[in-house]
Protein backbone atom coordinates (compact mmCIF):
# COMPACT_ATOMS: atom_id res chain seq x y z
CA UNK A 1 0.00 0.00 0.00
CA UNK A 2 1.75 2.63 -0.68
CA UNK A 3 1.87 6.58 1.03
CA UNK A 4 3.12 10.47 0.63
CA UNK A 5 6.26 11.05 1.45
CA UNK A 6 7.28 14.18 3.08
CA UNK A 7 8.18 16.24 -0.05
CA UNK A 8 5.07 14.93 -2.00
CA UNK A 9 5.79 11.60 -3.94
CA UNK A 10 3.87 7.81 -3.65
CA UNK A 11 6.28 6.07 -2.38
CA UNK A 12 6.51 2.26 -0.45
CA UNK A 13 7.66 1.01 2.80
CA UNK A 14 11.36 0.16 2.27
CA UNK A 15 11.12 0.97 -0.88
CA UNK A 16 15.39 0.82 -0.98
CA UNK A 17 15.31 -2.76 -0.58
CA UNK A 18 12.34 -3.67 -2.30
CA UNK A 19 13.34 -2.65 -5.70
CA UNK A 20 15.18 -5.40 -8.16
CA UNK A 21 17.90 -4.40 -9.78
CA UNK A 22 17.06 -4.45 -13.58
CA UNK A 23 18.57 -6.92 -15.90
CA UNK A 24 19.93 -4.31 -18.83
CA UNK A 25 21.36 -1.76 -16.32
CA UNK A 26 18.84 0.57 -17.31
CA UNK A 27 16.14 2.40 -14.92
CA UNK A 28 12.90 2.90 -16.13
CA UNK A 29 13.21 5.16 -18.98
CA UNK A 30 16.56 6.04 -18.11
CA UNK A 31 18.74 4.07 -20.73
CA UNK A 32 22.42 2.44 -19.66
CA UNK A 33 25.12 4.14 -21.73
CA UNK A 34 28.66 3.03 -21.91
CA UNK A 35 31.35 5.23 -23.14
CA UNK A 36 31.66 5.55 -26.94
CA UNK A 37 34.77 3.56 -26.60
CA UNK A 38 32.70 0.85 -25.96
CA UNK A 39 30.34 1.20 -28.76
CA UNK A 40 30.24 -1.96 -31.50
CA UNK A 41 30.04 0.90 -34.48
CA UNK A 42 34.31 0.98 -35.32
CA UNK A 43 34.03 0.02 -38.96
CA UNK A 44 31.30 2.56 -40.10
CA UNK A 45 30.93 6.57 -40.16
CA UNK A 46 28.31 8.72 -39.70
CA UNK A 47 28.70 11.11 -42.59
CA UNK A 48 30.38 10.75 -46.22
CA UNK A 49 33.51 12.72 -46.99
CA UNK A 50 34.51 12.95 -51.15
CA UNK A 51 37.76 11.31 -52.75
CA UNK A 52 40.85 13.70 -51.34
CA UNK A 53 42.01 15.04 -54.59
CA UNK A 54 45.39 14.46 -53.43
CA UNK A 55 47.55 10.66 -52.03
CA UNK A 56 49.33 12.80 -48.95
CA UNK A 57 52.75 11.97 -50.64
CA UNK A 58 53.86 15.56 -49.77
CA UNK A 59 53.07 15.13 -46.11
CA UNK A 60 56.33 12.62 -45.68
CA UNK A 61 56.52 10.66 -42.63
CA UNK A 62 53.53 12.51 -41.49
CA UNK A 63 51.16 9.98 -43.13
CA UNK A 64 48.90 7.96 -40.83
CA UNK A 65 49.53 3.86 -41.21
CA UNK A 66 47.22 2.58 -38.44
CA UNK A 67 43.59 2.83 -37.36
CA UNK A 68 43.03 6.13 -35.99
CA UNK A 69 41.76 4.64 -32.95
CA UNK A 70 37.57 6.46 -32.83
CA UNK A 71 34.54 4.18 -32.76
CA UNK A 72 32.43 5.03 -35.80
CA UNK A 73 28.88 5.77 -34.99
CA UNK A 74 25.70 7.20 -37.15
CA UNK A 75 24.11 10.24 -36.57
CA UNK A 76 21.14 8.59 -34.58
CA UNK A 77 23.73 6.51 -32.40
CA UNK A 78 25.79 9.90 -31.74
CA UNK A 79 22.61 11.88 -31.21
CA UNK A 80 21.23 9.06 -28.27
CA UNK A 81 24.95 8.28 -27.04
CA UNK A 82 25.11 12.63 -26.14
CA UNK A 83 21.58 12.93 -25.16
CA UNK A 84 21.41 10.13 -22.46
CA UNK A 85 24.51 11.68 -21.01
CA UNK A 86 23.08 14.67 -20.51
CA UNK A 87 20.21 12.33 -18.62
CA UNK A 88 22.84 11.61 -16.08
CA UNK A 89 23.87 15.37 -15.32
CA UNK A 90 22.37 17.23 -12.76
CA UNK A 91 21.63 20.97 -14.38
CA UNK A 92 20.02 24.34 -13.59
CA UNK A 93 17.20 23.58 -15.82
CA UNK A 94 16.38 20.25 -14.21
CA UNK A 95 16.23 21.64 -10.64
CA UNK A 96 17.87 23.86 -7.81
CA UNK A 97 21.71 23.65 -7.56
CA UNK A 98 22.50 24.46 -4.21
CA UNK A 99 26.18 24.71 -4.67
CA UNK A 100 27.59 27.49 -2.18
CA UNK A 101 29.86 30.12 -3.15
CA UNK A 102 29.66 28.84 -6.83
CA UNK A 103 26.55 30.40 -7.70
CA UNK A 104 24.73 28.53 -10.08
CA UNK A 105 21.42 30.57 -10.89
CA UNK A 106 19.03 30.22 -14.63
CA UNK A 107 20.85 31.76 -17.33
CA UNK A 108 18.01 33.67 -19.19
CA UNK A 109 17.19 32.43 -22.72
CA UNK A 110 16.92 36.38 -23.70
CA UNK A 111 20.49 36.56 -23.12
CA UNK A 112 21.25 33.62 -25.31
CA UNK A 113 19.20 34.85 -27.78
CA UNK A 114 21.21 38.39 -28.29
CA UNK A 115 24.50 36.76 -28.24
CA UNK A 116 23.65 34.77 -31.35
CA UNK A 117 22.98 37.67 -33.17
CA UNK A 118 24.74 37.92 -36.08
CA UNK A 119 27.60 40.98 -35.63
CA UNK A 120 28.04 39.63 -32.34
CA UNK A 121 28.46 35.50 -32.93
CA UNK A 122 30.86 35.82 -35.85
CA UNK A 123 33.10 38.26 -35.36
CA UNK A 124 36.75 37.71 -35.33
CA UNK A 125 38.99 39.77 -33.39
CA UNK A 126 41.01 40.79 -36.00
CA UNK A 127 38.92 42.74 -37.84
CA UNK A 128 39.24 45.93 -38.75
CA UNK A 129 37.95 48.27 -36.10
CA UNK A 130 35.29 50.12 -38.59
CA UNK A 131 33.99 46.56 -38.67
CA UNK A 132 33.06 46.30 -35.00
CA UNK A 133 31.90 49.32 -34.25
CA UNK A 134 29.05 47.85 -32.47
CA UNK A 135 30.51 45.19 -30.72
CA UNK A 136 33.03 47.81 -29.43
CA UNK A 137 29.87 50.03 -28.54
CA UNK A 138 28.60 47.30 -26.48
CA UNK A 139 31.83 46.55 -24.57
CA UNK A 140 32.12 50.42 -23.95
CA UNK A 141 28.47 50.47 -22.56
CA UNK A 142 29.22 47.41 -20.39
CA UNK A 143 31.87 48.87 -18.62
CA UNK A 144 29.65 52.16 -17.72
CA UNK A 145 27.35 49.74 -15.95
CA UNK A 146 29.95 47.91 -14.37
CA UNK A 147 32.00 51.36 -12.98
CA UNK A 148 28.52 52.93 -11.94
CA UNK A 149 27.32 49.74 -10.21
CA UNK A 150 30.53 49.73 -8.27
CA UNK A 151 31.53 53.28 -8.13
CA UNK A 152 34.90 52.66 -9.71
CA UNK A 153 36.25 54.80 -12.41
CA UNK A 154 37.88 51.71 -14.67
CA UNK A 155 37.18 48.14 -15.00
CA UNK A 156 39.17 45.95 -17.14
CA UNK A 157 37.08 43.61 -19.44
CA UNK A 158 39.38 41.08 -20.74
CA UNK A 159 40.31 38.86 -17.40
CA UNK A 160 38.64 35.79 -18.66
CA UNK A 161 37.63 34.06 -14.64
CA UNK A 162 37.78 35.48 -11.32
CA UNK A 163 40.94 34.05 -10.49
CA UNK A 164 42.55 35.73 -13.84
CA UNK A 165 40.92 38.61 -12.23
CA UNK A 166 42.47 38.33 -9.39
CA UNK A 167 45.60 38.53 -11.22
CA UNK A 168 45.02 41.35 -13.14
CA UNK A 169 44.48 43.77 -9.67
CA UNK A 170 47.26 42.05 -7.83
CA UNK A 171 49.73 42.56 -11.02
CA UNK A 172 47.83 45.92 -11.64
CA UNK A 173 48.79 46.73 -7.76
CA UNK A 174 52.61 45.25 -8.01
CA UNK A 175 52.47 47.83 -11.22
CA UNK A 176 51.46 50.67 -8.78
CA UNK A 177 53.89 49.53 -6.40
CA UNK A 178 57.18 49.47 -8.62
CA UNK A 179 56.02 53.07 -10.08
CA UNK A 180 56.31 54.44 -6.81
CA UNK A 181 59.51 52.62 -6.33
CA UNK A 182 58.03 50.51 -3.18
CA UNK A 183 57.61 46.72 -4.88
CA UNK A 184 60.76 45.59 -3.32
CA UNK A 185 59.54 46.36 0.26
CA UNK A 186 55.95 45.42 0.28
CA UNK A 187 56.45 41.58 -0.44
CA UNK A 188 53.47 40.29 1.29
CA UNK A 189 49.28 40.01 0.83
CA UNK A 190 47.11 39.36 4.42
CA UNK A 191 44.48 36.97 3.50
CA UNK A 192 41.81 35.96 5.87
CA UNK A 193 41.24 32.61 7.21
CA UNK A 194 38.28 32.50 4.94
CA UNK A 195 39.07 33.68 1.76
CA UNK A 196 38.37 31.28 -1.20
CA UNK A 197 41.77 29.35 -2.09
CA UNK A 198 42.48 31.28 -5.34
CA UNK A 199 43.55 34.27 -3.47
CA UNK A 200 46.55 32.79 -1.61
CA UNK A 201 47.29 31.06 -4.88
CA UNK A 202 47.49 33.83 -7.16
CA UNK A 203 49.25 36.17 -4.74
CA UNK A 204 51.87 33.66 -4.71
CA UNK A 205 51.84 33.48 -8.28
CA UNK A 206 52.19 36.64 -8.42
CA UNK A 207 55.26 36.53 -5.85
CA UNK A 208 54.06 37.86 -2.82
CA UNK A 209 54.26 36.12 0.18
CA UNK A 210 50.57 35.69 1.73
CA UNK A 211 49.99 35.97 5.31
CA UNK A 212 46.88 35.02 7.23
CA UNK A 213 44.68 36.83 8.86
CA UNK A 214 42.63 35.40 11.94
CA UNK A 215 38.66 35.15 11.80
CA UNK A 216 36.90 36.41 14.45
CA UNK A 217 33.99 33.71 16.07
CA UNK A 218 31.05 35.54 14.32
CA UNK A 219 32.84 34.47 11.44
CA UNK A 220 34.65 37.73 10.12
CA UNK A 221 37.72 39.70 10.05
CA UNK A 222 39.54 40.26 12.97
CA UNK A 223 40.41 43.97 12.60
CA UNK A 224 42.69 43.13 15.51
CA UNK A 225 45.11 40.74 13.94
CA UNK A 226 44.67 42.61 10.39
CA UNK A 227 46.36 45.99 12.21
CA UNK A 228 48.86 43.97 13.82
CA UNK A 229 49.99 42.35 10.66
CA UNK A 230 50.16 45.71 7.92
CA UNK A 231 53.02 47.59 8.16
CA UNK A 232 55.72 48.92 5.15
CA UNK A 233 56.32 45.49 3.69
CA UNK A 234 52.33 44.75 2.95
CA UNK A 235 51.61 45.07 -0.70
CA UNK A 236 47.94 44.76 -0.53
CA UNK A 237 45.52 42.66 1.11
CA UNK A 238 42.73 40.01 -0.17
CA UNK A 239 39.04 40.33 1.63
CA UNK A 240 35.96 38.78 -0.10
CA UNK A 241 32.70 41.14 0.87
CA UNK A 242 30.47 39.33 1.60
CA UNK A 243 33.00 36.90 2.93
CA UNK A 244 32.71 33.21 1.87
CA UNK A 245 30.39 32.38 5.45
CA UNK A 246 27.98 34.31 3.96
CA UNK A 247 28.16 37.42 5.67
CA UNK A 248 29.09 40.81 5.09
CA UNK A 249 32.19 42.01 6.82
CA UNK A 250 30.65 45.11 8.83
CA UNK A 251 34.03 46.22 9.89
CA UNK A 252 34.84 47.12 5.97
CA UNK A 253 34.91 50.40 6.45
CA UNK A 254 37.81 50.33 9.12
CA UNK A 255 39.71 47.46 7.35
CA UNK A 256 40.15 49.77 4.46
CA UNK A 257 41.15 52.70 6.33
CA UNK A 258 43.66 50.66 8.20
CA UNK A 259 45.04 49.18 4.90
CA UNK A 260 45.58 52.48 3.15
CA UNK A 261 46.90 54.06 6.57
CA UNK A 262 49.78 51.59 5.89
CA UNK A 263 50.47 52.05 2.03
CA UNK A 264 48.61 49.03 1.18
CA UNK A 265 46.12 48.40 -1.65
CA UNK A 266 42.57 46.91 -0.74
CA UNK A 267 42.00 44.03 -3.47
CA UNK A 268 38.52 42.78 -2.43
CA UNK A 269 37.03 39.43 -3.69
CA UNK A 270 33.83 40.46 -5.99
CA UNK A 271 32.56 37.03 -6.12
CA UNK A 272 29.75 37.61 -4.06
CA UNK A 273 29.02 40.52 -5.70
CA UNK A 274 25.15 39.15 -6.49
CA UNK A 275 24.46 39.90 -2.70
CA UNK A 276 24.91 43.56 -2.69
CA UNK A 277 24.64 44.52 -6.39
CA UNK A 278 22.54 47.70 -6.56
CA UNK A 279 22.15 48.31 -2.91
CA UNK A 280 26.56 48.99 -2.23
CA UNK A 281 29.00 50.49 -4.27
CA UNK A 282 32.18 48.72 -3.66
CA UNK A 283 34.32 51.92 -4.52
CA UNK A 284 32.39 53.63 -1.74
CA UNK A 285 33.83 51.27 0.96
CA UNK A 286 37.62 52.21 -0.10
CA UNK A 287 37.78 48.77 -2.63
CA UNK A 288 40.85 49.81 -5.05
CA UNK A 289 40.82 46.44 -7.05
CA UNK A 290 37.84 43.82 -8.01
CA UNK A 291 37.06 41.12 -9.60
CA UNK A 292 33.14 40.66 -10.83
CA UNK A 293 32.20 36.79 -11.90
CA UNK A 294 30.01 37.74 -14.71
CA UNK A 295 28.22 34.34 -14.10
CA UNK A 296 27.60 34.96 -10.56
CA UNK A 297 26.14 38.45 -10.80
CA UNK A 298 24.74 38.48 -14.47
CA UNK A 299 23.55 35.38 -14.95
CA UNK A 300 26.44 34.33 -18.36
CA UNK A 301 27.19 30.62 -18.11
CA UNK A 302 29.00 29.01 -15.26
CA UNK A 303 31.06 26.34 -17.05
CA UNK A 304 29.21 25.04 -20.11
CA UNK A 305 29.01 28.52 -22.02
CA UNK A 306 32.66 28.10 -22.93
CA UNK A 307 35.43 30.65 -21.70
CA UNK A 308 34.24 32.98 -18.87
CA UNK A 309 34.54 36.90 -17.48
CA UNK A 310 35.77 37.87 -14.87
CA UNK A 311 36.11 41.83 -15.55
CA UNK A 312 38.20 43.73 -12.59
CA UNK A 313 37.06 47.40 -12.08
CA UNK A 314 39.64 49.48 -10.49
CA UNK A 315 40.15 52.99 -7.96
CA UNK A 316 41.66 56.27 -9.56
CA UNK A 317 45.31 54.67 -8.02
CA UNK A 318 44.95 51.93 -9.71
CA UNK A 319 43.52 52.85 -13.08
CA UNK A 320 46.47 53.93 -15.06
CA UNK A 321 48.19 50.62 -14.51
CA UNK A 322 45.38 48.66 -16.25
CA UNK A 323 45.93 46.50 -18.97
CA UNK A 324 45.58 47.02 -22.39
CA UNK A 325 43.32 46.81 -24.47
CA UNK A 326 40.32 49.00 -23.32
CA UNK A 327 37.82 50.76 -25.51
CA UNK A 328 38.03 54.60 -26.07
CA UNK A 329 35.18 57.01 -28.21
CA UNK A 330 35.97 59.70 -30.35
CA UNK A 331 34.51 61.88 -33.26
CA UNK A 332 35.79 59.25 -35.66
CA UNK A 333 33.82 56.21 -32.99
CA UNK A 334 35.07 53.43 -31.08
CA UNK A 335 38.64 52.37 -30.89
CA UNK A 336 40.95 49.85 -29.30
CA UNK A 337 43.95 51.54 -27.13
CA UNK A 338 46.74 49.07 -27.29
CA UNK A 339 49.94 48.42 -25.57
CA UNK A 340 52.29 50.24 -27.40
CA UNK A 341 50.18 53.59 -27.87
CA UNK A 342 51.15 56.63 -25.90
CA UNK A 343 47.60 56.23 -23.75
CA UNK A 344 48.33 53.40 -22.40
CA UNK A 345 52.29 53.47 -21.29
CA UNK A 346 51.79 52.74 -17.58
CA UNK A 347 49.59 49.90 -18.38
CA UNK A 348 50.98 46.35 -17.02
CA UNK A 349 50.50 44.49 -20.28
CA UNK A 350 48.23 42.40 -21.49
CA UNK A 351 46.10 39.63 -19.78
CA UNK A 352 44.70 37.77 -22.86
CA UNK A 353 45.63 38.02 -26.68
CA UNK A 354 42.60 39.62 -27.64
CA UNK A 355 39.99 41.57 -25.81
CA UNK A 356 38.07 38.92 -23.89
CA UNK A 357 35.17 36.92 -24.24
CA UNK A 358 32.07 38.79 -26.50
CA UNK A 359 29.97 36.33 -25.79
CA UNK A 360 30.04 36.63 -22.27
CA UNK A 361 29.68 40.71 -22.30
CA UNK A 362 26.75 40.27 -24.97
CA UNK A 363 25.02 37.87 -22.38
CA UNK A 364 25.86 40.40 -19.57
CA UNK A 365 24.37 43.45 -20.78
CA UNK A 366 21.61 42.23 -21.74
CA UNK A 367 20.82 41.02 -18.57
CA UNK A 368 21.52 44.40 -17.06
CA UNK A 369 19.22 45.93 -19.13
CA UNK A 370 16.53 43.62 -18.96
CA UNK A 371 16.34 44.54 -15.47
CA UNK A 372 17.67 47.71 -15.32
CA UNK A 373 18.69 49.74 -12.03
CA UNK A 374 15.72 48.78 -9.65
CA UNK A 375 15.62 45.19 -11.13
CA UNK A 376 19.59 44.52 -10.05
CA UNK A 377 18.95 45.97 -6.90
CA UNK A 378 15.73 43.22 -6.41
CA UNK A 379 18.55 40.76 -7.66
CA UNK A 380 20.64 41.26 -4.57
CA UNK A 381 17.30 41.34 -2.31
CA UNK A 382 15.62 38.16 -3.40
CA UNK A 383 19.19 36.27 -3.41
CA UNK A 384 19.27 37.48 0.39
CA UNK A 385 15.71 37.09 1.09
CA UNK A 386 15.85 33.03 -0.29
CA UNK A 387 19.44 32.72 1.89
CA UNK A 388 17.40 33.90 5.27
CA UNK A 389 14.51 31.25 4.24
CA UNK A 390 16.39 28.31 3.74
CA UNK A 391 18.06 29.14 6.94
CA UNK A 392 14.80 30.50 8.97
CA UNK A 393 13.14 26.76 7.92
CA UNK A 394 16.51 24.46 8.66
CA UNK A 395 17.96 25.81 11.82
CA UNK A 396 15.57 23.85 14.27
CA UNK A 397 16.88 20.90 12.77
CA UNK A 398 20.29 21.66 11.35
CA UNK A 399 22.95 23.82 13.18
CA UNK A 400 23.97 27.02 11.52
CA UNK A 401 27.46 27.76 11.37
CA UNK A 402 26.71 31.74 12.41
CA UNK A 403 23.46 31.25 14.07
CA UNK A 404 23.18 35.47 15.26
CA UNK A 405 21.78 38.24 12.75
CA UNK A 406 20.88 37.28 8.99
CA UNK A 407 23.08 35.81 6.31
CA UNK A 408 23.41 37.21 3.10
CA UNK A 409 23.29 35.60 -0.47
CA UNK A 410 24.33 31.91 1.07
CA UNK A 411 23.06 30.14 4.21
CA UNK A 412 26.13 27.90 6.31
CA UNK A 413 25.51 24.96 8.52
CA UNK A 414 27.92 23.19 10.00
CA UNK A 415 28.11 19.44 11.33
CA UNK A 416 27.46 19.66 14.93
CA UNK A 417 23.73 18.66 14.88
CA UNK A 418 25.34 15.04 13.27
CA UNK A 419 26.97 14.05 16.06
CA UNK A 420 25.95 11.17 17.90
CA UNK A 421 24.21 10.12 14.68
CA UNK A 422 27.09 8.10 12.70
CA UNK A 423 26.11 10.28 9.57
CA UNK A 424 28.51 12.97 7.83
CA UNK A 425 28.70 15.36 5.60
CA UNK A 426 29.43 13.49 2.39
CA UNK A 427 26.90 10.62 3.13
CA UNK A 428 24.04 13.65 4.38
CA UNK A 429 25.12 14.73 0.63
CA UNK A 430 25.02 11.32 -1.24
CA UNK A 431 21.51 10.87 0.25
CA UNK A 432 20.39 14.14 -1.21
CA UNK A 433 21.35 12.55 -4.66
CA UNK A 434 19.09 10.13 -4.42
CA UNK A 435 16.24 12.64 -3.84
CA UNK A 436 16.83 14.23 -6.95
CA UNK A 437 18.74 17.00 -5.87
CA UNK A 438 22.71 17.99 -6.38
CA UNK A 439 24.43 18.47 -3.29
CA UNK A 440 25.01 21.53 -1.60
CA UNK A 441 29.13 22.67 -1.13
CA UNK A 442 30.69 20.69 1.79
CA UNK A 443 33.45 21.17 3.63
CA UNK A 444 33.85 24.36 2.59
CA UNK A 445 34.41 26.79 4.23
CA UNK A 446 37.42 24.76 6.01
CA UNK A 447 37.04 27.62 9.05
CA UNK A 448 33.76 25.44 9.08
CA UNK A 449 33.65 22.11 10.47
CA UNK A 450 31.61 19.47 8.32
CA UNK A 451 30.35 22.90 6.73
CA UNK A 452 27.22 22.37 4.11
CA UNK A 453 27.14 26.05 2.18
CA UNK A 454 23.96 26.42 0.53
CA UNK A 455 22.85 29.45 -2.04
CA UNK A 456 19.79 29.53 -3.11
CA UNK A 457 20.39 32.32 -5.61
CA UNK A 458 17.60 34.44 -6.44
CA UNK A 459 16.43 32.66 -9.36
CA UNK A 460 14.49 29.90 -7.11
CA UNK A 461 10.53 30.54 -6.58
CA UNK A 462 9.31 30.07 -2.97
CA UNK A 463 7.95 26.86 -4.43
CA UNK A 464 10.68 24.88 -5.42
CA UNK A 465 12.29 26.12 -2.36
CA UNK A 466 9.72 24.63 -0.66
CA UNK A 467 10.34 21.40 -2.21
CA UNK A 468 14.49 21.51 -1.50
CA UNK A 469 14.11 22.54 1.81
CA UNK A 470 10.94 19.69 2.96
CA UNK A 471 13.29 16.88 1.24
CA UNK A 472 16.33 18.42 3.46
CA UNK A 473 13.97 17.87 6.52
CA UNK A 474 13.23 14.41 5.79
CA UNK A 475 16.64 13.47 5.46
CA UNK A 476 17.74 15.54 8.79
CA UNK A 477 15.10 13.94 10.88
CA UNK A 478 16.14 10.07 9.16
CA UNK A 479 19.54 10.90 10.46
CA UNK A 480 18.16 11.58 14.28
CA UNK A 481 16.31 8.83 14.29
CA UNK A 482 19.01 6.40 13.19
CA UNK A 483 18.11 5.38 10.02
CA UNK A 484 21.98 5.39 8.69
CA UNK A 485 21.85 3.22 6.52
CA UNK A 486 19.95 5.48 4.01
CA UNK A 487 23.26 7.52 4.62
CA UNK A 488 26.08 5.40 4.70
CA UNK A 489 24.79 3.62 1.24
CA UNK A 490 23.87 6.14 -0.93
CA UNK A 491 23.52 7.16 -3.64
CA UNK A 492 21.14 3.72 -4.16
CA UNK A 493 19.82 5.51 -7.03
CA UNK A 494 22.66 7.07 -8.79
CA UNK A 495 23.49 6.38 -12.79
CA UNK A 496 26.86 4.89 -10.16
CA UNK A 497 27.54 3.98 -6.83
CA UNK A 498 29.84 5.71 -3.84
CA UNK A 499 33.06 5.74 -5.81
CA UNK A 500 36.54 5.53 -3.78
CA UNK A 501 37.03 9.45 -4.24
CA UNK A 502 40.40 9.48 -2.50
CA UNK A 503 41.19 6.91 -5.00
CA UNK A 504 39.76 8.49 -8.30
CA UNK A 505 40.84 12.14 -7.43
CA UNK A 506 44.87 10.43 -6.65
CA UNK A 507 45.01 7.95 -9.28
CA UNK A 508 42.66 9.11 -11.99
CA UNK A 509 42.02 6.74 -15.34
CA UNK A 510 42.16 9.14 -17.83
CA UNK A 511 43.07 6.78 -21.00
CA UNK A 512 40.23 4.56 -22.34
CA UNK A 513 42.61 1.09 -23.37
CA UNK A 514 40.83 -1.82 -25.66
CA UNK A 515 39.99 -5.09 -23.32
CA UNK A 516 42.94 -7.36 -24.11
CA UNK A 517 42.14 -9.54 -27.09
CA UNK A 518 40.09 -7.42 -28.59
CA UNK A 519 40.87 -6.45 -32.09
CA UNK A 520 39.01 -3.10 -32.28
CA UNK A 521 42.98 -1.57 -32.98
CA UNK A 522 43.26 -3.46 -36.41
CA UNK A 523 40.00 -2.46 -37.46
């Protein structure tokens, strides 16, 4: 006889065990697909290519003698091998993806539509500049938006990722620095206790020496240790506003004055930027460097779009040392300014060959305009409004990391309300794949113990919130009551199993190899 479950759906009593395991691999409509490795298609193609015209004589030793080593598959095969991949993947259009930090919100199909435009889809960046004027109008209009929703005078457009952002203010500081004939002194960058891990990275890249800075127990700065560690030989430091617990460092405004008291440059993380867009201007709080994730705050693609954004908008110090190229009007229109021109002599260099992803900026502006001022600013309030919820309707069951005063764009719990249970973090998130939602970010924050970072974004109706948050109550009350084996096996219903992760992330198999005996080679 079967019941409702707590989030809605018929379901049986122990319906884990009571389910046979199919005979094909397959699960209900859900087909079994091997790799394409494995398909039996190696003697046939999928299209037909005409006679070359020439034997390859003039290509030498170049010439191919064996079996290039592809399976062969029709269109139909290719078509179903792609498509029930795709079955397997968890995605923003299939549900919420809770990630933390990452920000994974619905990338409108408006903006999709405008960057296939033709003028904007196939350009090429070496064409002439009276061929472009309006892609060059666009990337000059995107980085008035950009300086007026941060209150910075210049923002550099061709840093293709936040951490390539990152690079571009700390090498646009160390720039700065070696101008004023200080670089040689000022050898290290303070970075909190929290800060995501590309900070420390690329300020070692960059050659600075990074020092920590403590974190206070309400999960911020501590202002204390910050003014006890600047001094002549501090370059800059890294702070991410909001901070990577979620919450938004109210001590900014002394942390910058503090910094610049002692020579240094304030680089602040901008990946969190979709919390406060349209309600704080970055340059207002003393910010002389930052990087904006264009798919965090303006919705472009987070991984599958191809290359990224990560444009860094930058103080009046900081502005003449940007690099080239940046986009200039005049009576005769739009222009480039390059390296080598008299304009742009203090600039560092160049971050990228060309002048960044168009794509990306086509995608971004029009989702700035679709909303326009007051929209953005609702952006930033519904992100922080779904944050509170999640973590209004979890807390009497779940321990929040921060449990005084409201979060902002992301909601942190931590492990303590596990104990006693023999349940952790990773199986609390394999169980979650099994009820049809993507884990949230564990372990992450590491200030955090057993920390489970959820965003919401504010793309999620109260609805489907609804649903996440009832299925994460079911799972946190199975765990009280003992029921750990749900936990400790899942994912049951996964395409795969638990895999070894130590394993696979230490000794990855990266090179499909033909079963021995097999003769798919000599084909």
């Amino acid at each position: 006889m079967s019941s409702m479950n707590t989030v809605g759906r018929p379901t049986t009593p122990n319906a884990v065990e009571s389910k046979p395991a199919t005979l094909t691999g397959g699960r209900g409509l859900l087909q079994n697909e091997h790799l394409i490795f494995e398909s039996d298609g190696w003697g046939k193609t999928g299209v037909d290519l005409p006679e070359p015209k020439t034997d390859g004589s003039d290509l030498g030793d170049l010439v191919r003698r064996d079996p290039i080593g592809l399976p062969g598959l029709s269109e139909p095969e290719t078509m179903r091998h792609y498509v029930r991949l795709s079955q397997k993947n968890h995605a923003i259009d299939l549900a919420i993806y809770p990630l933390g930090s990452c920000t994974m919100k619905h990338n409108p199909r408006l903006n999709e539509k405008m960057a296939r435009l033709p003028g904007f889809s196939d350009i090429h960046p070496l064409q002439p500049v009276s061929t472009v004027q309006g892609a060059l109008e666009l990337m000059d209009t995107l980085a008035h938006w950009l300086t007026t929703l941060t209150g910075m005078p210049a923002v550099a457009l061709s840093p293709k990722a936040g951490a390539h952002g990152e690079l571009c203010g700390l090498m646009a500081i160390r720039a700065a620095h070696e101008a004023s004939g200080e670089h040689e002194k000022r050898r290290k960058v303070l970075v909190p206790t929290s800060a995501h891990g590309t900070n420390p990275a690329t300020a070692a890249f960059v050659g600075y020496t990074v020092v920590e800075v403590a974190q206070t127990e309400d999960g911020r700065v501590d202002v204390a240790d910050l003014a006890s560690k600047l001094g002549d030989d501090v370059a800059a430091i890294m702070v991410t506003n909001p901070n990577t617990c979620g919450l938004f460092e109210r001590d900014i405004l002394e942390i910058s004055r503090l910094t610049h008291e002692a020579g240094a440059y304030f680089y602040c993380d901008g990946a969190n930027f979709n919390a406060i867009v349209g309600r704080v201007r970055p340059g207002d709080l003393g910010v002389d460097a930052m990087h904006i994730n264009l798919h965090k705050t303006f919705s472009t693609p987070h991984g599958g779009g191809g290359p990224g954004a990560g444009p860094v908008v930058l103080s009046e110090a900081l502005a003449p040392f940007a690099p080239a190229p940046w986009v200039v009007s005049g009576e005769d229109g739009f222009r480039l300014v390059e390296f080598a021109e008299d304009e742009a002599e203090q600039a560092f260099g160049r971050l990228c060959a060309f002048q960044g992803q168009m794509g990306m900026y086509v995608r971004a502006l029009s989702y700035m305009m679709s909303h326009g001022s007051d929209g953005l600013r609702q952006v930033a309030e519904d992100a922080v409004l779904n944050a509170n919820y999640i973590k209004a309707r979890l807390s009497d069951l779940m321990s929040a990391a921060f449990p005084e005063g409201p979060c902002m764009h992301e909601a942190l719990f931590d492990d303590e309300w596990l104990k006693g249970t023999d349940v952790t973090t990773l199986d609390f998130a394999k169980a979650m794949i099994d009820e049809g939602f993507h884990p949230m970010t564990m372990y992450f924050p590491l200030v955090v113990h057993g920390a489970m970072l959820i965003e919401p974004t504010e793309t999620e109706s109260k609805q489907e919130l609804d649903r996440f948050i009832e299925a994460m109550r079911a799972l946190a009350t199975a765990a009280k009551a003992g029921d750990v084996d749900r936990f400790k096996g899942a994912p049951f219903h996964a395409p795969l199993r638990r895999l070894d992760e130590t394993r696979a992330a230490r000794s990855p198999v990266l090179r499909w190899t033909a079963p021995e005996g097999s003769n798919i080679a000599a084909e």
